[in-house]
C-alpha atoms as a PDB file:
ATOM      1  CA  UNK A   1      -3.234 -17.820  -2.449  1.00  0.00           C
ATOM      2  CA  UNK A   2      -0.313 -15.362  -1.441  1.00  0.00           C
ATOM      3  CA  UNK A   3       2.975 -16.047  -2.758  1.00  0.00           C
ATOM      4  CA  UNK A   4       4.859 -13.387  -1.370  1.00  0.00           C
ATOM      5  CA  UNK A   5       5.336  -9.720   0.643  1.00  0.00           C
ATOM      6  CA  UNK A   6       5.521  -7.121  -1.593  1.00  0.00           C
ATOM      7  CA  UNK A   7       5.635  -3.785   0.395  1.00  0.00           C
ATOM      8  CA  UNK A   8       4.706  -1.936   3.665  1.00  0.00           C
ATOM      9  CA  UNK A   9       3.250   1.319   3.562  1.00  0.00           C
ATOM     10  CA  UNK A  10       3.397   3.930   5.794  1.00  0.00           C
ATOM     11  CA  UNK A  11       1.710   7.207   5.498  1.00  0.00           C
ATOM     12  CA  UNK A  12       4.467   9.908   6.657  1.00  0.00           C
ATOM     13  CA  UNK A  13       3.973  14.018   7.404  1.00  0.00           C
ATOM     14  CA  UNK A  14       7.261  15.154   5.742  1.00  0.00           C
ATOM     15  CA  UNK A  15       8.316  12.697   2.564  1.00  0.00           C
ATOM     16  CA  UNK A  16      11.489  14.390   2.314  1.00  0.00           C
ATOM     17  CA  UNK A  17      12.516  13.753   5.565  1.00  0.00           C
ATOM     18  CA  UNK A  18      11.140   9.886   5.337  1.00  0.00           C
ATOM     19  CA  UNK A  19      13.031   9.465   2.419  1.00  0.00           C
ATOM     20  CA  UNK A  20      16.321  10.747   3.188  1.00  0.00           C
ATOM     21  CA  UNK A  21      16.285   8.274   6.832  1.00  0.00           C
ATOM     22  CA  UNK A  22      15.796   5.621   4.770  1.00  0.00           C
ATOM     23  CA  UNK A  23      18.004   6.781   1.959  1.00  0.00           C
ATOM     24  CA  UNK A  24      21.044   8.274   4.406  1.00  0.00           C
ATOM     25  CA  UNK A  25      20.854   6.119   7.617  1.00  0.00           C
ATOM     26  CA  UNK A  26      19.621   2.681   6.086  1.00  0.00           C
ATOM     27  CA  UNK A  27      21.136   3.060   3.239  1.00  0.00           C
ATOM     28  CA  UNK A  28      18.421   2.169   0.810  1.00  0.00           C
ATOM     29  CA  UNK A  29      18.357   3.112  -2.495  1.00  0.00           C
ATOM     30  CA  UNK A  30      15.116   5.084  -3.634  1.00  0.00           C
ATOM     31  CA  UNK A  31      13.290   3.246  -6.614  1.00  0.00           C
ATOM     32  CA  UNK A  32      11.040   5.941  -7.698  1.00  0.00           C
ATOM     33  CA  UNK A  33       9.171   8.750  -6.107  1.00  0.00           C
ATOM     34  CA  UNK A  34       6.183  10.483  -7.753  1.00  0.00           C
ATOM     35  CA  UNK A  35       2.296  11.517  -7.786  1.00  0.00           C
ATOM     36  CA  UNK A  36       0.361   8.167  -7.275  1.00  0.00           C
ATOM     37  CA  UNK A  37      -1.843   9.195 -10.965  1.00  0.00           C
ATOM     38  CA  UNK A  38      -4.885  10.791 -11.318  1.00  0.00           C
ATOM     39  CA  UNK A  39      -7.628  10.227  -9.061  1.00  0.00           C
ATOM     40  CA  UNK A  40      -5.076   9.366  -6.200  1.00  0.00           C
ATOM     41  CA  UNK A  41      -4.585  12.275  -3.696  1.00  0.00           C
ATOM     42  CA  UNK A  42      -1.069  11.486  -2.631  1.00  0.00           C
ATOM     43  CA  UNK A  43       2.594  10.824  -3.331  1.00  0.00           C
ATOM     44  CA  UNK A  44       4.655   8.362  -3.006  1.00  0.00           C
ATOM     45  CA  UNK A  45       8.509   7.360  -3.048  1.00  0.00           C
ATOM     46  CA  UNK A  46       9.451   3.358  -3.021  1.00  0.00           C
ATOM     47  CA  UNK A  47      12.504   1.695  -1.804  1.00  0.00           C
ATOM     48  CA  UNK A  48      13.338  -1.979  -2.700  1.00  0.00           C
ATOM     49  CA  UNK A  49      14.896  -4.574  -0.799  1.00  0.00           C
ATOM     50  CA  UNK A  50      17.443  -7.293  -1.572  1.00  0.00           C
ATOM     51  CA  UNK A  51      16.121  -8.617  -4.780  1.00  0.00           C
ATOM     52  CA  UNK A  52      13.340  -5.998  -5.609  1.00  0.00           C
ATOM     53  CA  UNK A  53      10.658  -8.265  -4.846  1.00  0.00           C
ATOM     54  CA  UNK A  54      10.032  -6.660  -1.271  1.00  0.00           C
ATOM     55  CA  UNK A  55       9.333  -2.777  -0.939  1.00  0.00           C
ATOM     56  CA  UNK A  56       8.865  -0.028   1.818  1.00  0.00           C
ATOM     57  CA  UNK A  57       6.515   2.370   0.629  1.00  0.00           C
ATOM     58  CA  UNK A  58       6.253   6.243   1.916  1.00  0.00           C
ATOM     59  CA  UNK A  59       3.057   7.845   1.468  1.00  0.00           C
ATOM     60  CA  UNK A  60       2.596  11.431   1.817  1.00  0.00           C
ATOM     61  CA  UNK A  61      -1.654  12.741   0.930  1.00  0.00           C
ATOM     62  CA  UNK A  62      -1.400  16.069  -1.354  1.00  0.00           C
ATOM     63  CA  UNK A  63      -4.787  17.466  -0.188  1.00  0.00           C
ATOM     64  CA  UNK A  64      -6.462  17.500   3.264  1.00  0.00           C
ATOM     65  CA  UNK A  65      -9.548  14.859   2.148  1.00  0.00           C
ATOM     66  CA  UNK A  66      -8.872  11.203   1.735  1.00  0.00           C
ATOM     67  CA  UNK A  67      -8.122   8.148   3.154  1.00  0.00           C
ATOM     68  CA  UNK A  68      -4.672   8.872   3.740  1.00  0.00           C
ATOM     69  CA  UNK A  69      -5.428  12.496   4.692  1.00  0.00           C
ATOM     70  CA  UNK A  70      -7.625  11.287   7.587  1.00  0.00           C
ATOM     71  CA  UNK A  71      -5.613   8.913   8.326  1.00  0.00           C
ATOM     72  CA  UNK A  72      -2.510  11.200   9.308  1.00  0.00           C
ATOM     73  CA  UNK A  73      -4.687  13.235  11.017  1.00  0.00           C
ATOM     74  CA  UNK A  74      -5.226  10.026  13.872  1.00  0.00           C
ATOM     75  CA  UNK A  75      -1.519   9.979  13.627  1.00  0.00           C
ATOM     76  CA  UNK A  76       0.442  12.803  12.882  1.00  0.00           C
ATOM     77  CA  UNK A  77       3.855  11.749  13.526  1.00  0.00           C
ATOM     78  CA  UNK A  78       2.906   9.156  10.781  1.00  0.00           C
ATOM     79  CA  UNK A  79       2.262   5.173  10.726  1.00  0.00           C
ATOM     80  CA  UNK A  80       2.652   1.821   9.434  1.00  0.00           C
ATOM     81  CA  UNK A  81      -0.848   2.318   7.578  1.00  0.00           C
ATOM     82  CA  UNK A  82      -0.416  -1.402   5.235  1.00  0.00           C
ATOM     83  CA  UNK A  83       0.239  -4.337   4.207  1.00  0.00           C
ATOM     84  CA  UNK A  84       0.908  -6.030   0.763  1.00  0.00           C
ATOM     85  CA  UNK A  85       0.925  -9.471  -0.251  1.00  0.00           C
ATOM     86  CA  UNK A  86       1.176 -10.800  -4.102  1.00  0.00           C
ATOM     87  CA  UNK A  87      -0.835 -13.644  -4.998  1.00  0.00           C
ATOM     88  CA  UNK A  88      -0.883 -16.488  -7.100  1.00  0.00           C
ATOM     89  CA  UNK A  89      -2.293 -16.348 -10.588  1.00  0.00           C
ATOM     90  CA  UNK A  90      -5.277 -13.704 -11.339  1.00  0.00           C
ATOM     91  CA  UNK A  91      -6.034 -11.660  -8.360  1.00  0.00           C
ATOM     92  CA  UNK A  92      -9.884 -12.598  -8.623  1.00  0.00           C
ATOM     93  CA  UNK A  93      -9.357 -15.812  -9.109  1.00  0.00           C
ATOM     94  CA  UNK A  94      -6.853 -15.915  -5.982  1.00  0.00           C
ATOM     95  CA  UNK A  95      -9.233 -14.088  -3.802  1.00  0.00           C
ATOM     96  CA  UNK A  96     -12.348 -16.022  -4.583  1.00  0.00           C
ATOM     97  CA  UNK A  97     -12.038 -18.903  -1.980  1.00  0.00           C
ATOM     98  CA  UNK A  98     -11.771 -16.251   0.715  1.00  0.00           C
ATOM     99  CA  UNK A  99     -14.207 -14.334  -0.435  1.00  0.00           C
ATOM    100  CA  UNK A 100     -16.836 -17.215  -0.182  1.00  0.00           C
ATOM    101  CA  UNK A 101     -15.717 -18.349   3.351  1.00  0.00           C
ATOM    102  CA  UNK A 102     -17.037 -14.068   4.195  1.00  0.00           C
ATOM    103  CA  UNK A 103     -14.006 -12.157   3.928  1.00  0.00           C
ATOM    104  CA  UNK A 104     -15.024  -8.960   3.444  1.00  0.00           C
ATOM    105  CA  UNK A 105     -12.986  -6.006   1.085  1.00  0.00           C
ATOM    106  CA  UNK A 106     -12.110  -2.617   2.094  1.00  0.00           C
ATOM    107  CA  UNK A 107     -14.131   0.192   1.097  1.00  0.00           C
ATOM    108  CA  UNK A 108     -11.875   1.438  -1.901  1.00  0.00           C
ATOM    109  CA  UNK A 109     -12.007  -1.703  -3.690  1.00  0.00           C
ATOM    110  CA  UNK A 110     -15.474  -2.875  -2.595  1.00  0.00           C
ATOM    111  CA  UNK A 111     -16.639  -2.775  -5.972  1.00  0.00           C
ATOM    112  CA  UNK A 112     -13.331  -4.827  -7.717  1.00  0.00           C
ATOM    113  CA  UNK A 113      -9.441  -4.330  -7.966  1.00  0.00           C
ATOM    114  CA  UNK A 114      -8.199  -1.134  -8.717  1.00  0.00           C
ATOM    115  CA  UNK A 115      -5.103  -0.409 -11.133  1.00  0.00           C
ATOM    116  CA  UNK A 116      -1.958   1.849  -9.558  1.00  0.00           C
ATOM    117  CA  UNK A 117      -0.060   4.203 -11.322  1.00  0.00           C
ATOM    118  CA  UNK A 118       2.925   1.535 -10.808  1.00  0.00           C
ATOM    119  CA  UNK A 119       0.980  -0.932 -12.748  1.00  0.00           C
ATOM    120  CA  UNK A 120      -0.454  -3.531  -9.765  1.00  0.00           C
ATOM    121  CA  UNK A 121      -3.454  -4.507  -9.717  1.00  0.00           C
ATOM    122  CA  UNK A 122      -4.742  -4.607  -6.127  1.00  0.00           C
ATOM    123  CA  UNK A 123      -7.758  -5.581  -3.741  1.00  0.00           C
ATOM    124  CA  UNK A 124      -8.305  -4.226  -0.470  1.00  0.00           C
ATOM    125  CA  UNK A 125      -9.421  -6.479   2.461  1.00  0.00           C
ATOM    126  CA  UNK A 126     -11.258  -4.361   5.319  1.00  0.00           C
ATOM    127  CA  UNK A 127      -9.091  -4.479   8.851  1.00  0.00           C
ATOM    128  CA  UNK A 128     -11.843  -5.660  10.470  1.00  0.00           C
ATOM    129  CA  UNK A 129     -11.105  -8.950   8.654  1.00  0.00           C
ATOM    130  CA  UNK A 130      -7.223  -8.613   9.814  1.00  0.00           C
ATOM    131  CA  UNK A 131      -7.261  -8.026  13.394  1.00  0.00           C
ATOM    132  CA  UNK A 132      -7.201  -4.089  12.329  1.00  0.00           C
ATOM    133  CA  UNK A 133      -4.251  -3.673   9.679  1.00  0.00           C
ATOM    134  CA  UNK A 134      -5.346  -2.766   6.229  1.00  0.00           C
ATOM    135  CA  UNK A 135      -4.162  -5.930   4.283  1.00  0.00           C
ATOM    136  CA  UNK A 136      -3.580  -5.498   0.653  1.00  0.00           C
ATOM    137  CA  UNK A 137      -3.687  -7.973  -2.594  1.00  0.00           C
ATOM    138  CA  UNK A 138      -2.192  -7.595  -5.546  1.00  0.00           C
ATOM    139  CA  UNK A 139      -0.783  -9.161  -8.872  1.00  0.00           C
ATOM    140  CA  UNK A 140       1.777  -7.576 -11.186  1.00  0.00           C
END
């Protein structure tokens, strides 16, 4: 089912300062950076690794309500908040065999995948499937 890591996301407090530690002291080189699209209350900057299959992504909520809002608010110094894996094939079809053993998906995509403004398609599984990390899906 997974064929690969495709990014970590943290949410930060300051995306400017994220950025430029990973940009000036690890000497990564930012991808993009940008508003997540319409209907998603944050931004977001991406840095790739070795052969751009593997990414760290910075997350930084533009209004005070949200997921990622509420979730800086537990932890205001900022957080490893996910996980991202790629799968095999079409992400429904991946998911399916874990879906019918009871694996349960997070709220956001309880209802199917969701598109990005980067162009994944993604499924959320809920943490309490994960031992408490939000674990993410996707297919490009």
């Amino acid at each position: 089912m997974l064929t690969g890591l495709h990014h970590v996301g943290y949410v930060v407090p300051d995306l400017d300062a994220a950025i430029a530690f990973y940009r000036d002291t690890l000497g990564l080189v930012l991808d993009r950076r940008g508003d997540a699209g319409p209907g998603f209350n944050f931004e977001v900057a991406v840095f790739r690794l070795g052969d751009g299959s593997t990414g760290i992504e910075l997350i930084k909520p533009i209004t005070e309500t949200g997921p990622f809002a509420d979730f800086l608010r537990a932890n205001p110094n900022g957080a490893l908040h996910h996980i991202a894996y790629t799968t095999a094939g079409h992400l429904t079809e991946a998911v399916a065999p874990a879906l019918a053993c009871g694996l349960q998906l997070g709220a956001a995509t309880a209802n199917g995948p969701i598109d990005t403004a980067a162009g994944w398609r993604i499924l959320n599984i809920d943490p309490s499937n994960t031992h408490g990390l939000l674990t993410q899906l996707g297919e490009q």
